[in-house]
N, C-alpha and C. Protein backbone atom coordinates (compact mmCIF):
# COMPACT_ATOMS: atom_id res chain seq x y z
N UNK A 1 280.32 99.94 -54.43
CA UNK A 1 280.35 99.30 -55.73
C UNK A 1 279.05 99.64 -56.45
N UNK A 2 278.80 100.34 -57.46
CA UNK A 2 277.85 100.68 -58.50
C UNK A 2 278.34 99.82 -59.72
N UNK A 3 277.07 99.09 -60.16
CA UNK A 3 277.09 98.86 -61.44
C UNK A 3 277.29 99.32 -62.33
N UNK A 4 277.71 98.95 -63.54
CA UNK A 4 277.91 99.90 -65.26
C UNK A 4 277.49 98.73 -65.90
N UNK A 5 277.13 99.57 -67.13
CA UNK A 5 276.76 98.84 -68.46
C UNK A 5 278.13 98.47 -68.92
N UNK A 6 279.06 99.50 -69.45
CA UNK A 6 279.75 99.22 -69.75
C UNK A 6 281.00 99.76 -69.11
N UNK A 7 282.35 99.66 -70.20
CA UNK A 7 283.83 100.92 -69.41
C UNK A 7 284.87 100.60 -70.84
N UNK A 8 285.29 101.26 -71.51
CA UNK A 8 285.90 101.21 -72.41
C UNK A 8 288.05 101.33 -71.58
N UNK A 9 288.88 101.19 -72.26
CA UNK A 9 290.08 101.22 -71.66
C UNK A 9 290.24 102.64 -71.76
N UNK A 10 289.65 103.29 -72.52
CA UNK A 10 289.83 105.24 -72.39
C UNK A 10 289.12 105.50 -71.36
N UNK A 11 288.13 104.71 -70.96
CA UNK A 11 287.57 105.38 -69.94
C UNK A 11 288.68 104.96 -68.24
N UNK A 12 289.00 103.71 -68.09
CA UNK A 12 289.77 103.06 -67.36
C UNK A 12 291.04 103.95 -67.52
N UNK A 13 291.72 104.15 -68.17
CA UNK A 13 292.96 104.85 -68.77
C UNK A 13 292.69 106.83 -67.53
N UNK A 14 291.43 107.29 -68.04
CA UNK A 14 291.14 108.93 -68.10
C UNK A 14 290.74 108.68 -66.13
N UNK A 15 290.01 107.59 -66.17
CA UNK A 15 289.83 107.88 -64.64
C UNK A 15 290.66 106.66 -63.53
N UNK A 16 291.42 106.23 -64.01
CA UNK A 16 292.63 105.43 -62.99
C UNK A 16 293.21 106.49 -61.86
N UNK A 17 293.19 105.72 -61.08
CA UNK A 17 293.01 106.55 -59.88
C UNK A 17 292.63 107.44 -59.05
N UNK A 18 291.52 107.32 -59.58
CA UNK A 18 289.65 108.07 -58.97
C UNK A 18 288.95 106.78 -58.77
N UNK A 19 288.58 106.15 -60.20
CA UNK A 19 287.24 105.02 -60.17
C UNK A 19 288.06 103.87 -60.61
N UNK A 20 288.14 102.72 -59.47
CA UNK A 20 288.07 101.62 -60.26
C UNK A 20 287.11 100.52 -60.92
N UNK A 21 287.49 100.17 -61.75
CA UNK A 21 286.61 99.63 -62.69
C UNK A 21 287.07 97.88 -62.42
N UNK A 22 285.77 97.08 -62.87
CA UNK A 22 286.53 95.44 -62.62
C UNK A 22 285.21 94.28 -62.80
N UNK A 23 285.31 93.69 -63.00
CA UNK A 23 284.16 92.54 -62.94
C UNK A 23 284.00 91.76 -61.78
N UNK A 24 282.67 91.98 -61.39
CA UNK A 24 282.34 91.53 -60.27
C UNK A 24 280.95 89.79 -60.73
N UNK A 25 281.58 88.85 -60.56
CA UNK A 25 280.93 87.63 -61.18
C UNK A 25 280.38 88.04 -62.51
N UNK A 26 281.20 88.41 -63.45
CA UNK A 26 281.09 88.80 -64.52
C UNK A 26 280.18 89.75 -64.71
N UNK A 27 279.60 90.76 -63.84
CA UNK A 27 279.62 91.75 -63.77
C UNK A 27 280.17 93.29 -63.69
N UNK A 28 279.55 93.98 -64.80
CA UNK A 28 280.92 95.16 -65.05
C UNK A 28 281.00 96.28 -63.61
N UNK A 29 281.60 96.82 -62.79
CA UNK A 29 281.49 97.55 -61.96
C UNK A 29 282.12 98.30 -61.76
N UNK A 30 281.81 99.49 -60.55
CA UNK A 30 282.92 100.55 -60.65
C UNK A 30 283.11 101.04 -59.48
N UNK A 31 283.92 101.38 -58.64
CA UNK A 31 284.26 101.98 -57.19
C UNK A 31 285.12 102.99 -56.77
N UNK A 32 285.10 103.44 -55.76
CA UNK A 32 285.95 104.73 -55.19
C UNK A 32 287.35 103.94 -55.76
N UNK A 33 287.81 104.53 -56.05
CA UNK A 33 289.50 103.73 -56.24
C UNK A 33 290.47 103.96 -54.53
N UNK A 34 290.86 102.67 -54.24
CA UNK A 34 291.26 102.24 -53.14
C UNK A 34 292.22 103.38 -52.26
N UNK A 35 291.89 103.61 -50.98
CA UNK A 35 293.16 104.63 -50.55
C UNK A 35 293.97 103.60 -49.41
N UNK A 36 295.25 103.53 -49.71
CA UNK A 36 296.28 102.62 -48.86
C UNK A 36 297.28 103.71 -48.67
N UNK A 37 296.78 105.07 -48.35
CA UNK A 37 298.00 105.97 -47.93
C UNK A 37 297.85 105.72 -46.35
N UNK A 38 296.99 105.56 -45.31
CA UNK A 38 297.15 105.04 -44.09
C UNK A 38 297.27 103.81 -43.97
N UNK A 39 297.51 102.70 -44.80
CA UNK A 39 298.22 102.03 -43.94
C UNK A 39 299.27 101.42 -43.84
N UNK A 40 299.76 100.83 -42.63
CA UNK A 40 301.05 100.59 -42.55
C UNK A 40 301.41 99.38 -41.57
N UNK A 41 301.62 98.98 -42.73
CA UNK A 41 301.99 97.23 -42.57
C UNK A 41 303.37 96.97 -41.42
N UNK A 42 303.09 95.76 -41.16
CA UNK A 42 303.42 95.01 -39.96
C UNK A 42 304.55 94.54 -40.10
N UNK A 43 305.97 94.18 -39.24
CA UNK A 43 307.56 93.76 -39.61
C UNK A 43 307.22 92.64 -40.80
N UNK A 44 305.90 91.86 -40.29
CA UNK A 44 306.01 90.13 -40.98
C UNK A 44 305.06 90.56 -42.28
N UNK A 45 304.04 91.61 -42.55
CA UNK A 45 303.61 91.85 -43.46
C UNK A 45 305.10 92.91 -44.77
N UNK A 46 305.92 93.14 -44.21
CA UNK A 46 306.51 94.18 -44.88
C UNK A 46 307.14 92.71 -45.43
N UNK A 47 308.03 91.67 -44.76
CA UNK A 47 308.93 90.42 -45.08
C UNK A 47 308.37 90.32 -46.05
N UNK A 48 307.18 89.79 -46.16
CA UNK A 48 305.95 89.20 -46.91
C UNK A 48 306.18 89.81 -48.09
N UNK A 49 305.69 91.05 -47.96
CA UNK A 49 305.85 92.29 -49.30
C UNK A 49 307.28 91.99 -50.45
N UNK A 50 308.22 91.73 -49.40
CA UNK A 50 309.42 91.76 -49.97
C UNK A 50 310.03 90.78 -50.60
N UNK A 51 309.12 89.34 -49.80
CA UNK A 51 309.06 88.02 -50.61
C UNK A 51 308.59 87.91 -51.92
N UNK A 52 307.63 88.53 -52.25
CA UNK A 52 306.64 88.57 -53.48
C UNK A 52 307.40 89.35 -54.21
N UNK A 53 307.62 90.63 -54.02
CA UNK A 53 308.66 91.18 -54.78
C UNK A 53 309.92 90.88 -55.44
N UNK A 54 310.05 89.92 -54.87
CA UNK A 54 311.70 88.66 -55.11
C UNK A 54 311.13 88.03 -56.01
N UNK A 55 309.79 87.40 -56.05
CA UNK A 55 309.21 86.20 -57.01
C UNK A 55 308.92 86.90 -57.59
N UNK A 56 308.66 88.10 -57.95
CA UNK A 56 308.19 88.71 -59.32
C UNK A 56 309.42 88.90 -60.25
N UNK A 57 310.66 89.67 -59.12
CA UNK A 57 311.70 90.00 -60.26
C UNK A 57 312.31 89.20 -61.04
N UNK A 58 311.98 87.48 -59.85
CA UNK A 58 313.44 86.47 -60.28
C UNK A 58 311.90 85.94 -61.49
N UNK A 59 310.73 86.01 -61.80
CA UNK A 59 309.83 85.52 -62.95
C UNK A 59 310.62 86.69 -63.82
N UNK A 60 310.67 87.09 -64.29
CA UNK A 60 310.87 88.06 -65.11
C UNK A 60 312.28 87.75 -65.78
N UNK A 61 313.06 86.99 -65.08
CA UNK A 61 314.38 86.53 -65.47
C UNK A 61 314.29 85.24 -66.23
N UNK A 62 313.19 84.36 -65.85
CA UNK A 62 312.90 82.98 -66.42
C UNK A 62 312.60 82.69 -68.22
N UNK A 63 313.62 82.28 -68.63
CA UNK A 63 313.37 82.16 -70.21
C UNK A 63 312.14 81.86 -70.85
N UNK A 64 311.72 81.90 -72.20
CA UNK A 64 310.73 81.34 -72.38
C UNK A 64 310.82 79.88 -72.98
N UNK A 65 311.84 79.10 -73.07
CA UNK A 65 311.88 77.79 -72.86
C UNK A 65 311.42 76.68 -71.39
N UNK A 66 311.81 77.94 -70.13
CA UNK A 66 311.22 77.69 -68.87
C UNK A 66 310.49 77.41 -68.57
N UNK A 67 309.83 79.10 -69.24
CA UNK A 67 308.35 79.02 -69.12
C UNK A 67 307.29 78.30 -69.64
N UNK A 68 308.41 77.82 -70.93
CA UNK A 68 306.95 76.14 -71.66
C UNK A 68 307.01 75.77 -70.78
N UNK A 69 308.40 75.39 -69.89
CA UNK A 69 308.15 74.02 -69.10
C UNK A 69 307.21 73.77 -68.35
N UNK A 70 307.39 75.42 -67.59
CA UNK A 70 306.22 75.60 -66.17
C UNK A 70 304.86 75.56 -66.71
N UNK A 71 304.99 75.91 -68.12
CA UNK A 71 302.80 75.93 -68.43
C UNK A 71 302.71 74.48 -68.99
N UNK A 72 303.65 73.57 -69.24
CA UNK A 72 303.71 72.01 -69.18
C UNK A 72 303.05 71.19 -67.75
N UNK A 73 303.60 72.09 -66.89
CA UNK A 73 303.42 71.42 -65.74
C UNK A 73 301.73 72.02 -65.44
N UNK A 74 301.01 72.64 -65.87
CA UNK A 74 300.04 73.64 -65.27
C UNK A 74 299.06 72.91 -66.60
N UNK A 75 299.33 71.70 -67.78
CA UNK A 75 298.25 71.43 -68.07
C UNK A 75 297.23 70.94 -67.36
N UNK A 76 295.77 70.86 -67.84
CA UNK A 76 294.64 70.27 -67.01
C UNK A 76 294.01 70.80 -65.73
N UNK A 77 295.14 71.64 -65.19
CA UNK A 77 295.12 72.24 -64.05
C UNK A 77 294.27 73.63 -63.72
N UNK A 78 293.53 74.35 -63.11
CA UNK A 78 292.75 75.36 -63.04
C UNK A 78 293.65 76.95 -62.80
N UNK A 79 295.55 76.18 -62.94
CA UNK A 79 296.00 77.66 -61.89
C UNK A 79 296.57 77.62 -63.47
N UNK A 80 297.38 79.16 -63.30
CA UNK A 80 297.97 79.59 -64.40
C UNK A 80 299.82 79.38 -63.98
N UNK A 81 300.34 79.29 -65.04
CA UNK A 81 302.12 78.78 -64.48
C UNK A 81 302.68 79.99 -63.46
N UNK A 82 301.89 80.65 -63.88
CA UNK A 82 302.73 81.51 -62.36
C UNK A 82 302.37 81.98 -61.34
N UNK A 83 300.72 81.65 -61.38
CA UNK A 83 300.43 81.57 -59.77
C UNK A 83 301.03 79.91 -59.33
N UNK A 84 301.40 78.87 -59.90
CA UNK A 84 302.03 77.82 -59.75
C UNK A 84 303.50 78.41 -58.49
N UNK A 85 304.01 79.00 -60.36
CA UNK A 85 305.73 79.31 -59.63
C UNK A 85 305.17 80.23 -58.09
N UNK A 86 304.24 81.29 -58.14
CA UNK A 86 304.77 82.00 -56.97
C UNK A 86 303.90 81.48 -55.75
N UNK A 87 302.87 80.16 -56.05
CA UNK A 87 302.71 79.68 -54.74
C UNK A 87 304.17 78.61 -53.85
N UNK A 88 304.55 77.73 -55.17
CA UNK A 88 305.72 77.59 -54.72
C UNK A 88 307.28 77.96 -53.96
N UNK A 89 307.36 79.41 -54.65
CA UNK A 89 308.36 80.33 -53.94
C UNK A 89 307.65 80.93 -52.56
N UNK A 90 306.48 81.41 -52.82
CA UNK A 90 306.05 82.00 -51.46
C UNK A 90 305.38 80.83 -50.18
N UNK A 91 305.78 79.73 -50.66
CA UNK A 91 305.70 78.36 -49.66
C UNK A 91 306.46 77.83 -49.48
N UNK A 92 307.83 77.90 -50.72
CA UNK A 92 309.12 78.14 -49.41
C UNK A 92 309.84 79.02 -48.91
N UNK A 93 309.25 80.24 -49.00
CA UNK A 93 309.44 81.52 -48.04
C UNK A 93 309.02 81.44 -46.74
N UNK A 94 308.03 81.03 -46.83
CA UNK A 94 306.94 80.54 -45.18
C UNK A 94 307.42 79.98 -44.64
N UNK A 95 308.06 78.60 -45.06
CA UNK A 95 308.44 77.90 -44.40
C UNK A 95 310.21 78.10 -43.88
N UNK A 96 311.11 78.41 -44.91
CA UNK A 96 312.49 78.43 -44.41
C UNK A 96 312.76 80.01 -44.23
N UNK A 97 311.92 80.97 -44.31
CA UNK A 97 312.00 82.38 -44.05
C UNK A 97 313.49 83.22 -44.54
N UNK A 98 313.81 82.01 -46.24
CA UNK A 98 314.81 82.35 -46.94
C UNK A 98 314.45 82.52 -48.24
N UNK A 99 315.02 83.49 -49.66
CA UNK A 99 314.25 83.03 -50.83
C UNK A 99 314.72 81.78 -51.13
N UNK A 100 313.77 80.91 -51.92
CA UNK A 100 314.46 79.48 -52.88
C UNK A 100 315.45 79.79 -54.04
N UNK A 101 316.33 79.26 -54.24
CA UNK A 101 317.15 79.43 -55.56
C UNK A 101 316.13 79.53 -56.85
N UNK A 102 316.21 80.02 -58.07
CA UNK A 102 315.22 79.96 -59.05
C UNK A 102 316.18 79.98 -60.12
N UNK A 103 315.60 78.52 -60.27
CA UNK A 103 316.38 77.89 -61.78
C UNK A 103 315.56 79.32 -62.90
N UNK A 104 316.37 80.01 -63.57
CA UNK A 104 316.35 81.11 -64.58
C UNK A 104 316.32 80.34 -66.02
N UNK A 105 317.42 79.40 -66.21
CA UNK A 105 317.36 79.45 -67.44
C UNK A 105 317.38 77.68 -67.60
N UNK A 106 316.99 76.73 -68.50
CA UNK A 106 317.69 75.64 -68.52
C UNK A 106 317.70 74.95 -69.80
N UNK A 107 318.79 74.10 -70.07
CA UNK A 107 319.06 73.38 -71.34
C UNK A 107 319.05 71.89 -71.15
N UNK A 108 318.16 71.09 -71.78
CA UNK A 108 318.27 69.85 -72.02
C UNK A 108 319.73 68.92 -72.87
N UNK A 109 320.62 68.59 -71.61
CA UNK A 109 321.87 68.44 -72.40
C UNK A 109 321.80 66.64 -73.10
N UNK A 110 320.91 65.89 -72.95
CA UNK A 110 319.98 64.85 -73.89
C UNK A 110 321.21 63.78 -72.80
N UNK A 111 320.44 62.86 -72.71
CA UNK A 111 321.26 61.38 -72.13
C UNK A 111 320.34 60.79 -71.53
């Protein structure tokens, strides 16, 4: 990790995937950009992989009436609504080693 003054997004953009760039305690910095061509993850690390991958696609399906709801629930709070949603899905992945159903869309039918 070497320090920088600065890094513009042309510069981030021209050297992505050589140097990564990132703030380190609000410090600007820059590094070898990561090599993960050796390695190779484990039966329960691959599950894992494939869990998260489920919570990303089924977020992506969630309306944005939902999504007030979920950043309703995330006032005051230090997390953002969807590290919320995907600690929730990936804690009941852990535990029932099934995905959770994911309410997508919903309507307040008033009563």
């Amino acid at each position: 990790m070497a320090k920088v003054k600065h890094f513009s997004k042309a510069q981030i953009k021209r050297l992505s995937g050589v140097i990564d760039f990132y703030y380190w305690k609000g410090i600007p910095v820059a590094r070898k950009w990561p090599d993960w061509s050796h390695f190779k993850p484990s039966p329960a690390q691959k599950a894992s992989m494939a869990a998260y991958s489920s919570a990303m696609t089924n977020l992506k399906l969630v309306t944005p009436h939902l999504r007030d709801l979920w950043r309703s629930l995330c006032v005051g709070k230090s997390t953002a609504w969807v590290d919320d949603y995907t600690k929730k899905f990936m804690g009941y992945w852990k535990i029932y080693k099934t995905y959770p159903n994911v309410m997508t869309d919903y309507k307040d039918m008033g009563g």
